[in-house]
C-alpha atoms as a PDB file:
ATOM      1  CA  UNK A   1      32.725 -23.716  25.625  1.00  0.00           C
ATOM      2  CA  UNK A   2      33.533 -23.007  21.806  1.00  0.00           C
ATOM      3  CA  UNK A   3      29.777 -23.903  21.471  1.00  0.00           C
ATOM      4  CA  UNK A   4      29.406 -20.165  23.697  1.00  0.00           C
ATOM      5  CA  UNK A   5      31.996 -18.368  22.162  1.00  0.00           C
ATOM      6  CA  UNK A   6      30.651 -18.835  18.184  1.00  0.00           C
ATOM      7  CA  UNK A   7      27.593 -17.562  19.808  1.00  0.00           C
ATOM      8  CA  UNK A   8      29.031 -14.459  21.343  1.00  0.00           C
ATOM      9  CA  UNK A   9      31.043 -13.854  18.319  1.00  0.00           C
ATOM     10  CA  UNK A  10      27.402 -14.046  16.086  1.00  0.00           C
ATOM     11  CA  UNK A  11      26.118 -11.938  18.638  1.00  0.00           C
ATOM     12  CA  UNK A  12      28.395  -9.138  18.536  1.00  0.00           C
ATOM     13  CA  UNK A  13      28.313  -8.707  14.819  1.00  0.00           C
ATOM     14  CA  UNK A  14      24.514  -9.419  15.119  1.00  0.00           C
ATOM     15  CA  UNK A  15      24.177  -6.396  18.387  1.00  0.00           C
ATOM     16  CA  UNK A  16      24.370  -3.455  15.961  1.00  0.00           C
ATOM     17  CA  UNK A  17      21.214  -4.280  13.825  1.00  0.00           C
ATOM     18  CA  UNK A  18      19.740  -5.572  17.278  1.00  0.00           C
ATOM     19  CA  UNK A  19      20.906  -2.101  19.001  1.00  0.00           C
ATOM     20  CA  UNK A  20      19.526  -0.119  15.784  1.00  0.00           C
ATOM     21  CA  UNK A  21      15.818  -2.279  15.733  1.00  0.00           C
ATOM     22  CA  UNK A  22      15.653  -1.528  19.850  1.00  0.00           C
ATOM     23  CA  UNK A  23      16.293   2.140  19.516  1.00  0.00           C
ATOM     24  CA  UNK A  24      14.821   2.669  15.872  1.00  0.00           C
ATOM     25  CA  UNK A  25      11.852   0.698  16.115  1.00  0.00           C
ATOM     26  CA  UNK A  26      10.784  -1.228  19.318  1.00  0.00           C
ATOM     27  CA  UNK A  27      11.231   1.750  21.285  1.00  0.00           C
ATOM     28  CA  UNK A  28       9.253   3.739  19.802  1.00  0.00           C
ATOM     29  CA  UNK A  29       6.668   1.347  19.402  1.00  0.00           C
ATOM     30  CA  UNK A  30       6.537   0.878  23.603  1.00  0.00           C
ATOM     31  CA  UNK A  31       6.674   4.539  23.689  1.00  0.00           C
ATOM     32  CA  UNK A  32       3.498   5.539  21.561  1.00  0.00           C
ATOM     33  CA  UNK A  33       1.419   3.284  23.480  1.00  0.00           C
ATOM     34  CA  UNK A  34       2.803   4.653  27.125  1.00  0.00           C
ATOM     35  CA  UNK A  35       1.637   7.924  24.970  1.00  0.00           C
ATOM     36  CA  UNK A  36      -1.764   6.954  24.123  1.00  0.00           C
ATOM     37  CA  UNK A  37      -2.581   7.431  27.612  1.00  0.00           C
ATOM     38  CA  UNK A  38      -1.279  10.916  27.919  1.00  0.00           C
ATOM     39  CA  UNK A  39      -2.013  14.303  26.944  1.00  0.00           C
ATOM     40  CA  UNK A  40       1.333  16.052  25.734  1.00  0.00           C
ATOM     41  CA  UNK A  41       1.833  18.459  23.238  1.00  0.00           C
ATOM     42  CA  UNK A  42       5.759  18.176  23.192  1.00  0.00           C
ATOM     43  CA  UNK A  43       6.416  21.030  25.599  1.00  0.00           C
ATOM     44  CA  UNK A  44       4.218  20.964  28.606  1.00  0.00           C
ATOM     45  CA  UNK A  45       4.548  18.021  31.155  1.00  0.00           C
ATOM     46  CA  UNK A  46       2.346  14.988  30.470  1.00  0.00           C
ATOM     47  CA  UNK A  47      -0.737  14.041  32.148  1.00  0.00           C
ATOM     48  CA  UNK A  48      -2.484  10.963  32.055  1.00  0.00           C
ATOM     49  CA  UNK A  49      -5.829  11.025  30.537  1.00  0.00           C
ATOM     50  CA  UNK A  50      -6.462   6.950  30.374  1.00  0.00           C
ATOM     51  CA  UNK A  51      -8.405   5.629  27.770  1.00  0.00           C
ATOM     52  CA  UNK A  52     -10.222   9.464  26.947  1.00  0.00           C
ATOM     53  CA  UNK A  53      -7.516   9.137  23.669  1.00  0.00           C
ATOM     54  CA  UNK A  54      -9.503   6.709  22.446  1.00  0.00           C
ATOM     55  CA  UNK A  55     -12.992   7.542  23.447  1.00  0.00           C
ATOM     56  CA  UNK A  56     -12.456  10.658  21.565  1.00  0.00           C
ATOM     57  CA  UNK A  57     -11.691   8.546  18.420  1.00  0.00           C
ATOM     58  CA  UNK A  58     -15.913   7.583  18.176  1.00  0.00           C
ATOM     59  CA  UNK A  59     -16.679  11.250  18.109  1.00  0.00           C
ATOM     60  CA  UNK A  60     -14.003  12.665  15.559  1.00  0.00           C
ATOM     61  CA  UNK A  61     -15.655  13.201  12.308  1.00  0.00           C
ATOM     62  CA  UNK A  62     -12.542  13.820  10.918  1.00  0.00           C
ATOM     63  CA  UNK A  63     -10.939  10.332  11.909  1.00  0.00           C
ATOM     64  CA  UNK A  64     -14.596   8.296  10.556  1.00  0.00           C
ATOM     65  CA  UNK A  65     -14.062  10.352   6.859  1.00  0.00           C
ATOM     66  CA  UNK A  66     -10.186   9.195   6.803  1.00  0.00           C
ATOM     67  CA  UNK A  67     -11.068   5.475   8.146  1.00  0.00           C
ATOM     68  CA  UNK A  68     -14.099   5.978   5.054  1.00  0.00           C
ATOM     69  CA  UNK A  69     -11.265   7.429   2.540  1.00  0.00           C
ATOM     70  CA  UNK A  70      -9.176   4.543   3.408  1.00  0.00           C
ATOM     71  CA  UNK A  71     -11.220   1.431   2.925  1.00  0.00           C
ATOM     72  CA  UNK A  72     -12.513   3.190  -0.393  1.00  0.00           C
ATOM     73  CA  UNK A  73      -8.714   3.415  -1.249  1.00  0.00           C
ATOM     74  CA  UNK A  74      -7.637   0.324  -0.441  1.00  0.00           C
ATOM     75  CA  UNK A  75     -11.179  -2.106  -1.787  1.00  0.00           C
ATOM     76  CA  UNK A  76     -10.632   0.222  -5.013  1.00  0.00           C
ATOM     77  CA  UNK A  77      -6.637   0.018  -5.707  1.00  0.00           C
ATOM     78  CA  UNK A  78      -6.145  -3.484  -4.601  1.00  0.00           C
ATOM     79  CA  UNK A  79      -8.073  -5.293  -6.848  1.00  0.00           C
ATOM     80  CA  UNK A  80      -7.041  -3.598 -10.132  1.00  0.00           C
ATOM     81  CA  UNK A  81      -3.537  -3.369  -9.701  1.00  0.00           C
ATOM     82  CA  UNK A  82      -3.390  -7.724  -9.119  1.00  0.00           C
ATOM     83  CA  UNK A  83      -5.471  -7.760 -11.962  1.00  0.00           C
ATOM     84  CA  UNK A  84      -3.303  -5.402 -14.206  1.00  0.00           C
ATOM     85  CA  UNK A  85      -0.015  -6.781 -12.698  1.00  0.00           C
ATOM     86  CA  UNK A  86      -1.356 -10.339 -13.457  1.00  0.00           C
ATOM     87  CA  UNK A  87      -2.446  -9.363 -17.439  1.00  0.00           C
ATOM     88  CA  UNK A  88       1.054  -7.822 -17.556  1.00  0.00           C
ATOM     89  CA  UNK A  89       3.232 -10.781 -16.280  1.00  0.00           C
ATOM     90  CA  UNK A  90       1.379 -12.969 -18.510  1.00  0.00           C
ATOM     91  CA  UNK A  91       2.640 -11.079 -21.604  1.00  0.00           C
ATOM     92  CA  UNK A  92       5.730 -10.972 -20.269  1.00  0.00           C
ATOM     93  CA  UNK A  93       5.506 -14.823 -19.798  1.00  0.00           C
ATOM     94  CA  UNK A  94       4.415 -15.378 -23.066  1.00  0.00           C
ATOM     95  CA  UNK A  95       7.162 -13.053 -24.240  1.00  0.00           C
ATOM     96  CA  UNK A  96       5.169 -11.103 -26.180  1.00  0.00           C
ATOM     97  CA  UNK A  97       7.192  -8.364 -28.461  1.00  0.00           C
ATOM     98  CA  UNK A  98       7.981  -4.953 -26.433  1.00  0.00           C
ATOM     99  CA  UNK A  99       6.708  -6.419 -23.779  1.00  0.00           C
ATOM    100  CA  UNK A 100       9.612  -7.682 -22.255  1.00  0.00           C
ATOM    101  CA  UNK A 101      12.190  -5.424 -23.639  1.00  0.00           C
ATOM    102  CA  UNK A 102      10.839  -2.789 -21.805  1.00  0.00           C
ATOM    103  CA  UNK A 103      10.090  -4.267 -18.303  1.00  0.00           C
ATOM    104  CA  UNK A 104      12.558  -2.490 -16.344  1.00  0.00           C
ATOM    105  CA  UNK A 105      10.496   0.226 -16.766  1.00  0.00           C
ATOM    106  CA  UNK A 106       7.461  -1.185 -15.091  1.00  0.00           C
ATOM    107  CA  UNK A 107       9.299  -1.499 -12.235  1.00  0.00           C
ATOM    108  CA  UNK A 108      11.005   2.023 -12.354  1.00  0.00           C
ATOM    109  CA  UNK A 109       8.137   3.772 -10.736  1.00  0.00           C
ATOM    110  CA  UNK A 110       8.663   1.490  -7.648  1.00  0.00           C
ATOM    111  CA  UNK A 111      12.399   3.072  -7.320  1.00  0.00           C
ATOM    112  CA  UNK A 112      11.286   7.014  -7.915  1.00  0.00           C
ATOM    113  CA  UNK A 113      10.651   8.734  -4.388  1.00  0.00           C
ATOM    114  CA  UNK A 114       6.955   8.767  -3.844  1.00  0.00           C
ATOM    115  CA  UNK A 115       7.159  12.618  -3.035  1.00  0.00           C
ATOM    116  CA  UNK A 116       8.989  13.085  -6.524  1.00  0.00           C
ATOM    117  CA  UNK A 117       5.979  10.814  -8.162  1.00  0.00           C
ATOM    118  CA  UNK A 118       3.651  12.831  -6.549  1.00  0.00           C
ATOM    119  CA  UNK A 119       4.549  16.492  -7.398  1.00  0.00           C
ATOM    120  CA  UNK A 120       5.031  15.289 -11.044  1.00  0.00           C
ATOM    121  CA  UNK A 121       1.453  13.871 -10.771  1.00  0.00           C
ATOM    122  CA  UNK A 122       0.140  16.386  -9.323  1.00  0.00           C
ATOM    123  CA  UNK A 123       1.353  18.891 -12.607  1.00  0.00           C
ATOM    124  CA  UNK A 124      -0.367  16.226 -14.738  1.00  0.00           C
ATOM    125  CA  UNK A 125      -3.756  17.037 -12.787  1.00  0.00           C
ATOM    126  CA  UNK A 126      -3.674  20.283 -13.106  1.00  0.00           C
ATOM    127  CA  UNK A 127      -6.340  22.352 -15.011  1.00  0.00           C
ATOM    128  CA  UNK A 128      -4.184  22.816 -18.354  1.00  0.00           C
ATOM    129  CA  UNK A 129      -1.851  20.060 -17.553  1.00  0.00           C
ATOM    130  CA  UNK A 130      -0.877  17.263 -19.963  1.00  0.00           C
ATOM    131  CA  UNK A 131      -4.018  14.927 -19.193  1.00  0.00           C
ATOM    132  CA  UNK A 132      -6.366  17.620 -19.532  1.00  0.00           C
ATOM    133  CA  UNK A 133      -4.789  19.073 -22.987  1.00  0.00           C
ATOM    134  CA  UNK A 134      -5.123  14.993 -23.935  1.00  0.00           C
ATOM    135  CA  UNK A 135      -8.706  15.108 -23.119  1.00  0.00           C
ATOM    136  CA  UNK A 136      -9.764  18.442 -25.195  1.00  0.00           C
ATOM    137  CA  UNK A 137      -7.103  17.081 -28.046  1.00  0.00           C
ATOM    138  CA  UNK A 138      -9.801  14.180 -28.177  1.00  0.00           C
ATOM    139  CA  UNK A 139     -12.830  16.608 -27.719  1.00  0.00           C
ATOM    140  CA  UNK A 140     -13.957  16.229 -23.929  1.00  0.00           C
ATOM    141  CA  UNK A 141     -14.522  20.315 -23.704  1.00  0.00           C
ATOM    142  CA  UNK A 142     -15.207  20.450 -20.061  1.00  0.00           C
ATOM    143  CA  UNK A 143     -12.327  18.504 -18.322  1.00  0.00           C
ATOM    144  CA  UNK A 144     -12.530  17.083 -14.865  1.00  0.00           C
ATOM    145  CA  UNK A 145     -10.755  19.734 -12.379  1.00  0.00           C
ATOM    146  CA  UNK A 146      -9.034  16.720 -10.676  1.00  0.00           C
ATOM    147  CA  UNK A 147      -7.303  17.463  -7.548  1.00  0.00           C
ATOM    148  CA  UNK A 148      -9.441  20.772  -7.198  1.00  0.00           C
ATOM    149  CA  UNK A 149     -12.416  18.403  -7.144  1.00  0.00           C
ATOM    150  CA  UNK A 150     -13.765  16.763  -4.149  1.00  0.00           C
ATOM    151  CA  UNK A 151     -15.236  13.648  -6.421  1.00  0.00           C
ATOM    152  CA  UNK A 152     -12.217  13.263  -8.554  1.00  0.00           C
ATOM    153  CA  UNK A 153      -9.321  14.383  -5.670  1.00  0.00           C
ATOM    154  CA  UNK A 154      -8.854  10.630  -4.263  1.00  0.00           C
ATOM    155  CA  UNK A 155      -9.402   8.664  -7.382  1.00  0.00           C
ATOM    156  CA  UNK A 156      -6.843  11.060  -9.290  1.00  0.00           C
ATOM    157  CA  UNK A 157      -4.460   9.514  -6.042  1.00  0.00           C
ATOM    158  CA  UNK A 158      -5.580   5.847  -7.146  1.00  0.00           C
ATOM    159  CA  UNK A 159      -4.400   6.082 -10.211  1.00  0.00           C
ATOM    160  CA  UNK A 160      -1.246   6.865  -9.586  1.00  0.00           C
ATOM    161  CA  UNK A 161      -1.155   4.528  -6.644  1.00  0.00           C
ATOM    162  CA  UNK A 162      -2.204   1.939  -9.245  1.00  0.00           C
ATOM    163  CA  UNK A 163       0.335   3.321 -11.864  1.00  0.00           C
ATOM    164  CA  UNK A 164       3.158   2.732  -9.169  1.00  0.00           C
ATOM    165  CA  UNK A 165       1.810  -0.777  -7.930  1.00  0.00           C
ATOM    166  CA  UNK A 166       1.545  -2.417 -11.108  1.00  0.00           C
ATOM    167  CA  UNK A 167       5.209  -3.115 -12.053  1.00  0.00           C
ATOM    168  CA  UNK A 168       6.835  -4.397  -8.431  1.00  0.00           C
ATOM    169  CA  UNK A 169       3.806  -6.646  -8.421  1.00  0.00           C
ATOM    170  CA  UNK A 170       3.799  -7.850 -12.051  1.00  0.00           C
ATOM    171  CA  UNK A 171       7.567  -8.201 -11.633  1.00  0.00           C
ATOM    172  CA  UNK A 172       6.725 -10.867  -8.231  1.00  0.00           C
ATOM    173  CA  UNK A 173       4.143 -12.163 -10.584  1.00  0.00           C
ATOM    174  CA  UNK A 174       6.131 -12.902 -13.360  1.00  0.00           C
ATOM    175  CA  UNK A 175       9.039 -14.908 -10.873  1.00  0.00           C
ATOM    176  CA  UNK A 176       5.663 -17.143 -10.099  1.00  0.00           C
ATOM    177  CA  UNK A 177       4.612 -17.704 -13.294  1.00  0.00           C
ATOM    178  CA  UNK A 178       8.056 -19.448 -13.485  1.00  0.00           C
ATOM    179  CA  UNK A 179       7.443 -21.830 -11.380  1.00  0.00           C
ATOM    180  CA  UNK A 180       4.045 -23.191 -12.398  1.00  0.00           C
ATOM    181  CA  UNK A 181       5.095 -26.819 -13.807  1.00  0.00           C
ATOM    182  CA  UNK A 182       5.322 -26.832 -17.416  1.00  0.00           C
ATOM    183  CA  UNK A 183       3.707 -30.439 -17.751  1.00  0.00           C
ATOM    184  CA  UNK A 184       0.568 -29.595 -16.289  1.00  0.00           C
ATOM    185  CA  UNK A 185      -0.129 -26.851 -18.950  1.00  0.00           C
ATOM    186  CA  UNK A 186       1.023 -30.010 -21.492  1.00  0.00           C
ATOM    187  CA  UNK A 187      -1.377 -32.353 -19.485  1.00  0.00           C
ATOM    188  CA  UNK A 188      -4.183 -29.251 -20.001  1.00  0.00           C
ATOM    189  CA  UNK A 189      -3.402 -28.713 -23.747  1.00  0.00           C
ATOM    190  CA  UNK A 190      -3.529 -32.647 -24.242  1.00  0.00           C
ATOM    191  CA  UNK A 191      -7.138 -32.933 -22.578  1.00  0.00           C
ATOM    192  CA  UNK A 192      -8.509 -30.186 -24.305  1.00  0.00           C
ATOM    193  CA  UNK A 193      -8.003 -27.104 -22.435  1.00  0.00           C
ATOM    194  CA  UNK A 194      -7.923 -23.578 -24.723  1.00  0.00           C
ATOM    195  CA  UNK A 195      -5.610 -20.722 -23.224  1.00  0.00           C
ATOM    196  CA  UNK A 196      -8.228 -19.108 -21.517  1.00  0.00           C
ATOM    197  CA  UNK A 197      -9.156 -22.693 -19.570  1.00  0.00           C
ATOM    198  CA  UNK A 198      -5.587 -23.149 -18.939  1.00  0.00           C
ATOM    199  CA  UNK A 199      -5.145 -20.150 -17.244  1.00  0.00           C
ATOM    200  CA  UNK A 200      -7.765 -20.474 -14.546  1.00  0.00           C
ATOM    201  CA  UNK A 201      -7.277 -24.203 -14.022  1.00  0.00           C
ATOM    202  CA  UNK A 202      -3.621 -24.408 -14.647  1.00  0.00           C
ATOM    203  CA  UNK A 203      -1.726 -20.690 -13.879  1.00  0.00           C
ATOM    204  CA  UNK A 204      -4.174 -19.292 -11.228  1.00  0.00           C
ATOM    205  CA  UNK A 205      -3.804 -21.954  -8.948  1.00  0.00           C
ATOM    206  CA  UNK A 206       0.079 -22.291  -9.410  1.00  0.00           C
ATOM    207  CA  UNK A 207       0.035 -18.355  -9.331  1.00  0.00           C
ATOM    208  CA  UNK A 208      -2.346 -18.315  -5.695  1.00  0.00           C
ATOM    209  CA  UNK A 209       0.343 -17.865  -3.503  1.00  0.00           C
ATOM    210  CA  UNK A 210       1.952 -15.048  -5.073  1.00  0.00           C
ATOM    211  CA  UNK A 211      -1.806 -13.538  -5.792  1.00  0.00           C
ATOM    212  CA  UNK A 212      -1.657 -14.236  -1.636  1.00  0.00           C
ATOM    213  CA  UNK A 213       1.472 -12.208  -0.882  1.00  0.00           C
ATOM    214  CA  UNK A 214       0.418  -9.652  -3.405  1.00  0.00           C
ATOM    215  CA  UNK A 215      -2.944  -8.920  -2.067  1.00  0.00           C
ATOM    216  CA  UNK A 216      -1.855  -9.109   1.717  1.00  0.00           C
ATOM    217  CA  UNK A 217       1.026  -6.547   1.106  1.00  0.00           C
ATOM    218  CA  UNK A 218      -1.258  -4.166  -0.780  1.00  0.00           C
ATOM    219  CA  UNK A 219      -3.791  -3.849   1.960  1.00  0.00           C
ATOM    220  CA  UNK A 220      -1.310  -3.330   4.318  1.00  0.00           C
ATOM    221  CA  UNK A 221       0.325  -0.967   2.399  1.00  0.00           C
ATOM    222  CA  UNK A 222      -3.048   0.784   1.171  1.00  0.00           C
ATOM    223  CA  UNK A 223      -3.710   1.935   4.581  1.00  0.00           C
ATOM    224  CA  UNK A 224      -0.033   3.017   4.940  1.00  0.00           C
ATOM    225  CA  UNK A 225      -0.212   5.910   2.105  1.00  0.00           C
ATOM    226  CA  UNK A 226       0.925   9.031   3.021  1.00  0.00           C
ATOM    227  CA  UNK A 227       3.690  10.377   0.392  1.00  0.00           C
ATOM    228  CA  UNK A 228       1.053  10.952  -2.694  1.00  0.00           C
ATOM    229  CA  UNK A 229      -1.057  12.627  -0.751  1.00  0.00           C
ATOM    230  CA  UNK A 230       1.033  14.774   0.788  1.00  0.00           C
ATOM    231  CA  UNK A 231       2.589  15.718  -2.150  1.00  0.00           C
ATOM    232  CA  UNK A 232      -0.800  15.720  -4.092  1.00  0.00           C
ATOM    233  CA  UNK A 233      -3.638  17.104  -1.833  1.00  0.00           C
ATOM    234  CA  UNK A 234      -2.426  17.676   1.562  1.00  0.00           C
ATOM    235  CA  UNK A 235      -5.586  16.172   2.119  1.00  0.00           C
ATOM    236  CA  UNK A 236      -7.940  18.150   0.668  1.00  0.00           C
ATOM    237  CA  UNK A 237      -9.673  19.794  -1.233  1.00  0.00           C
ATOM    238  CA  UNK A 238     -11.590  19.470   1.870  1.00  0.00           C
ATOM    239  CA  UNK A 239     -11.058  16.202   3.609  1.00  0.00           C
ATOM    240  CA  UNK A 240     -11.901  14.414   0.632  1.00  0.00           C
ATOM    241  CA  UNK A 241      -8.397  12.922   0.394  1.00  0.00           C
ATOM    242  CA  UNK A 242      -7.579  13.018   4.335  1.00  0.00           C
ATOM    243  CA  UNK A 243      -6.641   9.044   5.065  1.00  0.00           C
ATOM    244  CA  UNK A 244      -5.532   7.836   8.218  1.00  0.00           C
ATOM    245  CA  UNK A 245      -1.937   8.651   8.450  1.00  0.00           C
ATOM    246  CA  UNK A 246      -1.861  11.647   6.900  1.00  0.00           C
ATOM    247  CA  UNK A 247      -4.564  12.086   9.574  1.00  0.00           C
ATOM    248  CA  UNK A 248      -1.968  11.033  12.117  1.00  0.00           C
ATOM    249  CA  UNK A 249       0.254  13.377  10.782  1.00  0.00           C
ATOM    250  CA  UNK A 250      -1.784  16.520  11.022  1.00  0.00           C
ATOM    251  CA  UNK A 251      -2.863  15.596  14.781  1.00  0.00           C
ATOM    252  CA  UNK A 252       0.920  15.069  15.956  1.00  0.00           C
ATOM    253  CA  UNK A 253       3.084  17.706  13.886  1.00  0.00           C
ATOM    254  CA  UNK A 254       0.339  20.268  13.255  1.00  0.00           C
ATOM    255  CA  UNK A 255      -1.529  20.289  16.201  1.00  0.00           C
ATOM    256  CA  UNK A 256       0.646  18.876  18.206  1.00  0.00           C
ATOM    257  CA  UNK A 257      -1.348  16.276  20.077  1.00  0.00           C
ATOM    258  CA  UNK A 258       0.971  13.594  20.214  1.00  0.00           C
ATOM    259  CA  UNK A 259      -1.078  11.383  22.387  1.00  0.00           C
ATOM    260  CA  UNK A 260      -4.356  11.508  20.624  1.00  0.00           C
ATOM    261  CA  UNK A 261      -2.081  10.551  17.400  1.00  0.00           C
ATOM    262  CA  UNK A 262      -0.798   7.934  19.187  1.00  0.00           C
ATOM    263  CA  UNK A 263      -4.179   6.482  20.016  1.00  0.00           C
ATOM    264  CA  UNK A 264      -4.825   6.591  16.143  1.00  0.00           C
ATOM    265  CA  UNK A 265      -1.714   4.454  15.390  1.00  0.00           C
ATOM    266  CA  UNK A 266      -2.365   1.856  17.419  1.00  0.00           C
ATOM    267  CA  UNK A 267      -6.275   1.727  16.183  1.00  0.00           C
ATOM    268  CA  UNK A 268      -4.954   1.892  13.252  1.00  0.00           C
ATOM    269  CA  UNK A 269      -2.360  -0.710  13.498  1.00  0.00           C
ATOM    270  CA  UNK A 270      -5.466  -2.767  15.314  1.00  0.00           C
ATOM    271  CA  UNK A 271      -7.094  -2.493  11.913  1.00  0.00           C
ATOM    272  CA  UNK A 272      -4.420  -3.640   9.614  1.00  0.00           C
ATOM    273  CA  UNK A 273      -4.027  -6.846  11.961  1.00  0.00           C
ATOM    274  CA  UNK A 274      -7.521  -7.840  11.701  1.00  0.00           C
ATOM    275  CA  UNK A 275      -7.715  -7.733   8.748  1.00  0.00           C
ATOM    276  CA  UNK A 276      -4.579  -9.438   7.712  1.00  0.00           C
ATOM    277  CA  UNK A 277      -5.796 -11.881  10.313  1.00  0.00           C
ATOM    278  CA  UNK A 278      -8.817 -12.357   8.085  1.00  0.00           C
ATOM    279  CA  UNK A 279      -6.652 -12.868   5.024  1.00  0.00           C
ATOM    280  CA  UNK A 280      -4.709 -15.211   6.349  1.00  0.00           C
ATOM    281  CA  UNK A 281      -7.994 -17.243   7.400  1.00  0.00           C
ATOM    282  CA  UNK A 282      -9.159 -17.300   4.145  1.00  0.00           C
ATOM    283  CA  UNK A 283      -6.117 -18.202   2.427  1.00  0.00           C
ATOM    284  CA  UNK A 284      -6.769 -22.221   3.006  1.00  0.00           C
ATOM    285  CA  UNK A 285     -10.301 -21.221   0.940  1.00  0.00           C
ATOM    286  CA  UNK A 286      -8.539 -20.487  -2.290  1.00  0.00           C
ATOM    287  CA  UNK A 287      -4.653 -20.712  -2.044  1.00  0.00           C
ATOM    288  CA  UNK A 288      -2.774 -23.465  -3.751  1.00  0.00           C
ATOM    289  CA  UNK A 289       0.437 -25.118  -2.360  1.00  0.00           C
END
């Protein structure tokens, strides 16, 4: 009997998280798929449509050039901000002078609302902004338009995507590097090994697990971004900067076709689980416990 009531007692300080995640998040979840079905525009009564939601989805050109934008996002961002978060917890590691005096502000981007980042970015970009006075300081006459430019729109939007990654990972990257075992780098130095040997057969097989965690929380949160570009491009110019949510967004608050949206989340969530599905596969390949 007290076995019952210790578990009624964690329950009841445990039921309002629980009652907040029902309402807040799994209903909501249940609810956009029962919506995926309909056609509703948020006054007019539903009516169920089937699977036509996501028929459509092979003939919107507009969906195929955000799913495009995306993966060029994400197989662009990912890879240099684990390699420039990895270069910067290593001289961090190897306490290297500035370096670590001034890492709190590598991770200060990570704590500034993205919206906030992206209007002050978005100043930067500007025709006679700060980067392009930089650029004529140094003699470049004709300087790229940036977010006016359908070429240079999304990678302007990488940048500072990269810009914001690079601390909260090198910070994650730098609590691994701690835990590599000092007496294999000892065992390395005593056979031979120079730095640069050390590091790939010493610290990036220690580091692979972190690199792991790194890589599968970028992706997933690479086909997640919506604040920089809303605050950057609103998409455009064009749809050269339209990506998936802000896709998402536009179909359910602007044209108010909240079950054709709804279609798009789950696709898009679909995606996201495959291919963290495929990450996780390949993680016995080249991770390192």
């Amino acid at each position: 009997m007290a076995k019952w009531k210790s578990y009624g007692i964690a329950y009841l300080f445990l039921a309002p998280s629980l009652i907040g995640l029902a309402v807040f998040v799994l209903y909501p979840i249940l609810y956009s798929f029962y919506l995926s079905f309909m056609k509703w525009d948020g006054l007019t009564p539903m009516s169920f449509i089937g699977l036509s939601n996501y028929k459509d989805l092979w003939t919107d050109e507009t969906f195929k050039i955000s799913l495009t934008n995306n993966l060029y996002y994400t197989l662009v961002t990912v890879p240099i901000t684990i390699v420039l978060s990895i270069l910067l917890a290593l001289l961090m590691n190897y306490k290297v002078r500035g370096i670590q005096t001034f890492r709190v502000l590598y991770f200060f981007p990570n704590i500034t609302a993205s919206l906030a980042i992206g209007i002050i970015w978005a100043a930067m970009f500007t025709q006679y902004g700060p980067l392009n006075t930089i650029l004529r300081f140094f003699g470049y006459a004709d300087p790229p338009a940036w977010l006016a430019s359908t070429t240079m729109a999304l990678p302007a939007i990488m940048l500072v995507s990269i810009w914001k990654g690079v601390g909260y990972n090198a910070v994650i990257l730098f609590a691994g590097l701690q835990g590599v075992p000092r007496h294999l780098y000892e065992a390395a130095e005593l056979d031979g090994a120079n730095r640069f040997k050390q590091f790939i057969y010493v610290t990036l097989p220690g580091l692979s697990p972190v690199i792991f965690f790194c890589v599968v929380m970028g992706v997933i949160g690479s086909f997640q971004v919506f604040d920089t570009v809303m605050a950057m491009t609103q998409g455009g110019p064009g749809r050269s900067t339209n990506v998936l949510v802000f896709h998402i967004y536009n179909t359910a608050f602007q044209n108010y076709n909240f079950g054709y949206a709804s279609a798009m989340s789950y696709i898009l969530f679909v995606i996201i689980l495959v291919i963290t599905f495929i990450q996780l596969k390949m993680q016995k390949r080249w991770v390192t416990y």
